[in-house]
Protein backbone atom coordinates (compact mmCIF):
# COMPACT_ATOMS: atom_id res chain seq x y z
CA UNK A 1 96.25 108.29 92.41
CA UNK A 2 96.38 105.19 94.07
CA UNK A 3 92.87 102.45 93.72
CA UNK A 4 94.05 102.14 97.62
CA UNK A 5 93.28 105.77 98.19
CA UNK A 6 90.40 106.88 100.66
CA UNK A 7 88.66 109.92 100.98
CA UNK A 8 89.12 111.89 104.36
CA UNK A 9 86.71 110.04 106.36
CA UNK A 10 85.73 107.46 104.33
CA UNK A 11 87.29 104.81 106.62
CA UNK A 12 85.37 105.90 109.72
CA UNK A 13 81.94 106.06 107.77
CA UNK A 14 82.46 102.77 106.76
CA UNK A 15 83.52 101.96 109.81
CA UNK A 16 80.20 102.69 111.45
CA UNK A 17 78.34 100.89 108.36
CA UNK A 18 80.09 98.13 109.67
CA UNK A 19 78.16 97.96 112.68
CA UNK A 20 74.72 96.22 113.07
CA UNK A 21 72.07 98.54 112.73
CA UNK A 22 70.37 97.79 116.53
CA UNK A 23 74.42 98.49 117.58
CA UNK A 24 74.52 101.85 119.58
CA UNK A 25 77.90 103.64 119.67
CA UNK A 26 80.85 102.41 121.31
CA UNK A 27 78.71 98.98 121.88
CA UNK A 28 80.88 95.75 121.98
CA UNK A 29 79.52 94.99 118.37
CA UNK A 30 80.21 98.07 116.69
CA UNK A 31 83.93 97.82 118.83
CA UNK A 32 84.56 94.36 117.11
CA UNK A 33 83.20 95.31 113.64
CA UNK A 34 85.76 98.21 113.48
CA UNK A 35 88.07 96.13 114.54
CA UNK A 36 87.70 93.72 111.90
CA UNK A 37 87.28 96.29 109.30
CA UNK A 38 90.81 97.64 109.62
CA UNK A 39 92.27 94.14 110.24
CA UNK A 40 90.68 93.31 106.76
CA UNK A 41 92.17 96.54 105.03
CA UNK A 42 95.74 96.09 106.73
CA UNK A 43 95.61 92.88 105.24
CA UNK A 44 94.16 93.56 101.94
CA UNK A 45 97.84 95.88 101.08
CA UNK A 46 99.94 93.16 102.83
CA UNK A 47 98.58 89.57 102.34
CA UNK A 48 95.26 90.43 99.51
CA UNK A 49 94.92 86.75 99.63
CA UNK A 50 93.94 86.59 103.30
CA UNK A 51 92.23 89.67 103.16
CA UNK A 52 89.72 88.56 100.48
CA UNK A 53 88.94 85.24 102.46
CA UNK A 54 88.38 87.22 105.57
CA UNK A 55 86.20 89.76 103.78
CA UNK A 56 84.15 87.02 102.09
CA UNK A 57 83.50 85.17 105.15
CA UNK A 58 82.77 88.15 107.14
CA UNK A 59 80.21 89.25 104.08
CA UNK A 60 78.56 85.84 104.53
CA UNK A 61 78.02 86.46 108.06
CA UNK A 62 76.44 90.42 107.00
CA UNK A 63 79.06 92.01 106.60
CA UNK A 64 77.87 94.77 104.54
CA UNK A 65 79.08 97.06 102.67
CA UNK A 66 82.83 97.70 104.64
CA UNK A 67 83.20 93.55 104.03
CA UNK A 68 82.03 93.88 100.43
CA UNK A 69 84.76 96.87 99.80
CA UNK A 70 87.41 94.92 101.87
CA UNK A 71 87.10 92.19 99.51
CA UNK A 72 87.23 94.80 96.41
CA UNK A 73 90.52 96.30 97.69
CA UNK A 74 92.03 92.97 98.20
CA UNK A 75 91.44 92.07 94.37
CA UNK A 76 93.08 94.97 93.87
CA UNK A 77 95.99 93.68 95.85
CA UNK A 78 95.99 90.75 94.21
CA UNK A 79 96.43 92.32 90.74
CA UNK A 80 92.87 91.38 89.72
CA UNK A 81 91.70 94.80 88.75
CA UNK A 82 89.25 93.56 85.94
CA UNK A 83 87.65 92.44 88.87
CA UNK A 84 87.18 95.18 91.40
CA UNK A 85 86.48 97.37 89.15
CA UNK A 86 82.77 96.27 88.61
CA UNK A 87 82.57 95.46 91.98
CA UNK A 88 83.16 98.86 93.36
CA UNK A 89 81.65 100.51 90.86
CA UNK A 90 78.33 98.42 91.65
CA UNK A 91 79.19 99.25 95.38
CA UNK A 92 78.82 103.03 95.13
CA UNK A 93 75.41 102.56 92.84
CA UNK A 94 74.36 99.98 95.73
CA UNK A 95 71.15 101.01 98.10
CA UNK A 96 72.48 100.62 100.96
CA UNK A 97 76.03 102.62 100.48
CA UNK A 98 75.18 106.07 102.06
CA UNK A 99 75.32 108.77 99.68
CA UNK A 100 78.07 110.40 101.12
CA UNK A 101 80.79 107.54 100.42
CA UNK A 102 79.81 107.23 96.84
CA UNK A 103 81.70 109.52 94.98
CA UNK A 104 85.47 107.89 96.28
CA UNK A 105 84.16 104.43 95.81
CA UNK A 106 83.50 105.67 92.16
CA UNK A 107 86.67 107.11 92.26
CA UNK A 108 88.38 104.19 93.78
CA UNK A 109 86.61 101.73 90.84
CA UNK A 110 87.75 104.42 87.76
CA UNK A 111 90.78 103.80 89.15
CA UNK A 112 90.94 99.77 89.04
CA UNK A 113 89.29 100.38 85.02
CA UNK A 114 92.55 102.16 84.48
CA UNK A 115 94.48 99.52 85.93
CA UNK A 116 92.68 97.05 84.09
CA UNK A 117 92.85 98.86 80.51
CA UNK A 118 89.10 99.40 80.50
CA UNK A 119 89.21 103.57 79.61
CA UNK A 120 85.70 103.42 78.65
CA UNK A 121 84.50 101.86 81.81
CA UNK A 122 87.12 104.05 84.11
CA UNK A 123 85.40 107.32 82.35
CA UNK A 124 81.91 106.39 83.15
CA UNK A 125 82.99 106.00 86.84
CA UNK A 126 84.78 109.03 87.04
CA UNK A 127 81.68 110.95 85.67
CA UNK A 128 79.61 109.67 87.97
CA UNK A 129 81.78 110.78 90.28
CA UNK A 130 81.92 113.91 89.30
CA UNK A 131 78.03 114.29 89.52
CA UNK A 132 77.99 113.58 93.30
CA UNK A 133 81.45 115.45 93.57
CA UNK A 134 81.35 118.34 91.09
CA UNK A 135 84.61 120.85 92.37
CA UNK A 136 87.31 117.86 92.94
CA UNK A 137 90.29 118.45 90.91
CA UNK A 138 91.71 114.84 91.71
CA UNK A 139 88.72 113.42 89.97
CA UNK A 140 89.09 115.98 87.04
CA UNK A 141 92.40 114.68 86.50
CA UNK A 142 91.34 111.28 86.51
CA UNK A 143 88.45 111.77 84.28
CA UNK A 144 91.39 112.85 82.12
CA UNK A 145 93.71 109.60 82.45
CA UNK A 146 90.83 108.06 81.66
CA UNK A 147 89.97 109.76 78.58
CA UNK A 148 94.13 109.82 77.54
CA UNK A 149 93.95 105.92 77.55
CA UNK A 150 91.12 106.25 74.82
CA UNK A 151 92.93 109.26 72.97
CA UNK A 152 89.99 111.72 73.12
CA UNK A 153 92.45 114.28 73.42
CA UNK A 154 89.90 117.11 73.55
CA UNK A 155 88.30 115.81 76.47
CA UNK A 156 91.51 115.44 78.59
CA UNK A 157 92.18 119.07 78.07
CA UNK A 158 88.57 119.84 79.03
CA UNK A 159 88.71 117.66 81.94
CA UNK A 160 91.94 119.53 82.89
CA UNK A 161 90.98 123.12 82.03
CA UNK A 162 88.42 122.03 84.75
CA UNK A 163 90.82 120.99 87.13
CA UNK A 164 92.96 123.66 86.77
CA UNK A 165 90.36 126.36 87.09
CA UNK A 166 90.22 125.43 90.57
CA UNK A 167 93.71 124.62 91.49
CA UNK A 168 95.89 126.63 88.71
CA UNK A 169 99.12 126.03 90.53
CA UNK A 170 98.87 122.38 89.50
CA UNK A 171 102.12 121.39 87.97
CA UNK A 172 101.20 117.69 87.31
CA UNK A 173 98.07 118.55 86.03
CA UNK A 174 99.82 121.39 83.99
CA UNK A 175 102.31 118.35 82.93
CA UNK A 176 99.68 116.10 81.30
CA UNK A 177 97.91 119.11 79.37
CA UNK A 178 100.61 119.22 77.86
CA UNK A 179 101.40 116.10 76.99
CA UNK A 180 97.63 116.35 75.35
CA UNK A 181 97.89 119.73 73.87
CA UNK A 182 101.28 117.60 72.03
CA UNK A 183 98.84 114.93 71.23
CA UNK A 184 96.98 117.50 69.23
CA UNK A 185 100.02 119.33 67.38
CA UNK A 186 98.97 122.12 69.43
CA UNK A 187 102.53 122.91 70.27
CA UNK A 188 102.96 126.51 71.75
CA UNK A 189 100.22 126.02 74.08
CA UNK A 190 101.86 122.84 75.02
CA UNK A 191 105.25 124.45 75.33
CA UNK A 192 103.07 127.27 77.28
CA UNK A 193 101.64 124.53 79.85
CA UNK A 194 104.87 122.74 80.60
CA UNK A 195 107.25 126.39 80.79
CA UNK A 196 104.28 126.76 83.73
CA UNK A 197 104.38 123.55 85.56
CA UNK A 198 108.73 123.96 85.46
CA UNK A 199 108.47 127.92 86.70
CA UNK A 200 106.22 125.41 89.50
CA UNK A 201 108.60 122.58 90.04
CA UNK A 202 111.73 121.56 88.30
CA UNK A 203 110.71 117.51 87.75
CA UNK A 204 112.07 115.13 85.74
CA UNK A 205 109.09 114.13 84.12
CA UNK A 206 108.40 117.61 83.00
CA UNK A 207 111.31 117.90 81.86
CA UNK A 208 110.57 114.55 79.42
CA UNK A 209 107.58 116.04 78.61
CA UNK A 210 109.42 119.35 77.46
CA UNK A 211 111.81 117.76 75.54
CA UNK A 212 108.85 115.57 73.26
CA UNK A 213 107.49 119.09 72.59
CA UNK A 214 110.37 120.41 71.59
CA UNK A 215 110.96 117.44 69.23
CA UNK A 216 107.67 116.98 67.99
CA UNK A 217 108.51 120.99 67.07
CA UNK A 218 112.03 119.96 65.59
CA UNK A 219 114.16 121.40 68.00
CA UNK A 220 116.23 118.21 68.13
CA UNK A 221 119.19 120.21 70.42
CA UNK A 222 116.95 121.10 73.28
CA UNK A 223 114.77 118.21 73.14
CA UNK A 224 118.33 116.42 74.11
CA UNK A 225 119.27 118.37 76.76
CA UNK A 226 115.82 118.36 78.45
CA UNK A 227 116.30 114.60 78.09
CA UNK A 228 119.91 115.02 79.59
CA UNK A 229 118.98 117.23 82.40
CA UNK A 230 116.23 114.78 83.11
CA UNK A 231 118.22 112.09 83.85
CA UNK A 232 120.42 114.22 86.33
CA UNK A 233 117.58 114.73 88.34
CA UNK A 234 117.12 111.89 90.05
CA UNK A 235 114.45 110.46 88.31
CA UNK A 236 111.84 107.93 89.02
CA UNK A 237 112.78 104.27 87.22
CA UNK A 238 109.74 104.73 84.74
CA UNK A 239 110.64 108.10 83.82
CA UNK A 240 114.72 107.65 83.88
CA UNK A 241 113.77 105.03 81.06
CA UNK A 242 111.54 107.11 78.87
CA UNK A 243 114.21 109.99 79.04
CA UNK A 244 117.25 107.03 78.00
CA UNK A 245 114.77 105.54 75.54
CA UNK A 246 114.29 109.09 73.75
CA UNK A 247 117.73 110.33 74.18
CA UNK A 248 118.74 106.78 73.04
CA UNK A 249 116.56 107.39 69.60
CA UNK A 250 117.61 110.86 68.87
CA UNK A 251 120.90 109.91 68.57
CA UNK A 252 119.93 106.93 66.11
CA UNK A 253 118.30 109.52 64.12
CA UNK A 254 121.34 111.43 64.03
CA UNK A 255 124.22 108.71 64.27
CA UNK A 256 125.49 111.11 66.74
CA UNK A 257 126.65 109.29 70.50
């Protein structure tokens, strides 16, 4: 999930926060503060750099909370995640964020922790997500990244297990129990998850995944051609170059081409 990502109406809300509070609807003021708002987060994908002086300007002149965000999502933009973490984070505990927008800013800073290699600090976002948000698989899942990037193992498969038990046609989320379930040698359940998320959708990265189980579990021959078939399915750069990387090493282990 992308730090960029909004909730379904999350941009509007904000978008009325961004009015002044005498403003009635559809008032010049509240016309021109909506109008700034998604200037600010059109520039804060395209040119951060702009969008963070905007934002910061417009904050100094009460901009609120939709100025204060802007500004967050442009240091995301701008690569500076250890940044906008804490500051959405502190956003969505703020008093004057309504209650309603707080669990995807939560969501939005767990996701800048990852970004930023802070696991510990993405997890205790996520939770608090989840407290405001209880029966979102999305933030299930990453609870779980979150937890994988500290290797508690046993909580990413009880963050999935979650997840799953409300959408159990999941074949991503299906995809990284697995890769946990490998994590912890628990291999046939593994080899269970990931036979379940191909029967779903044949994908290269499951198909990586299926071939480290089946190597972990010494089948060296179908770990290869799960590796092979992998890279004949059009795969993403990232996951073309774990599949070459692995290939590459079992046949250094071999001394077979």
């Amino acid at each position: 999930m992308l730090p960029h990502r909004l909730c379904p109406g999350l941009g509007l809300a904000l978008l009325m926060l961004a009015a002044p509070a005498n403003a009635a609807p559809g008032t010049e003021d509240e016309t021109a503060s909506a109008a700034r708002y998604n200037r600010c987060l059109t520039l804060s994908g395209s040119s951060p750099a702009a969008a963070l002086n905007d934002a910061q300007m417009w904050d100094r002149a009460g901009g609120g909370v939709p100025a204060r965000h802007c500004a967050a999502l442009a240091l995301v933009g701008l690569h500076r995640y250890a940044e906008a973490g804490p500051r959405l984070d502190a956003l969505a505990r703020g008093a004057d964020t309504p209650a309603g927008l707080r669990p995807a800013l939560f969501d939005q800073a767990g996701n800048a922790f990852l970004l930023a290699g802070e696991g510990a600090r993405a997890v205790a976002s996520f939770s608090a997500a989840l407290t405001l948000s209880a029966n979102d698989p999305d933030l299930f899942s990453d609870l779980a990244r979150a937890q994988a990037l500290q290797k508690n193992w046993n909580e990413v498969v009880l963050d999935l297990n979650a997840a799953l038990a409300i959408t159990p046609r999941r074949a991503d989320l299906l995809v990284l129990r697995a890769s946990a379930r490998r994590a912890l040698g628990q291999i046939p359940e593994a080899l269970h998850d990931i036979e379940a998320a191909l029967a779903i959708r044949r994908d290269a990265g499951a198909l990586v995944e299926r071939g480290l189980v089946k190597r972990q579990a010494g089948d060296l021959g179908g770990a290869r051609r799960d590796f092979r078939a992998a890279l004949a399915a059009s795969p993403s750069a990232a996951v073309a170059a774990e599949a070459k990387e692995n290939l590459d090493s079992l046949s250094e282990d071999q001394g077979t081409p």
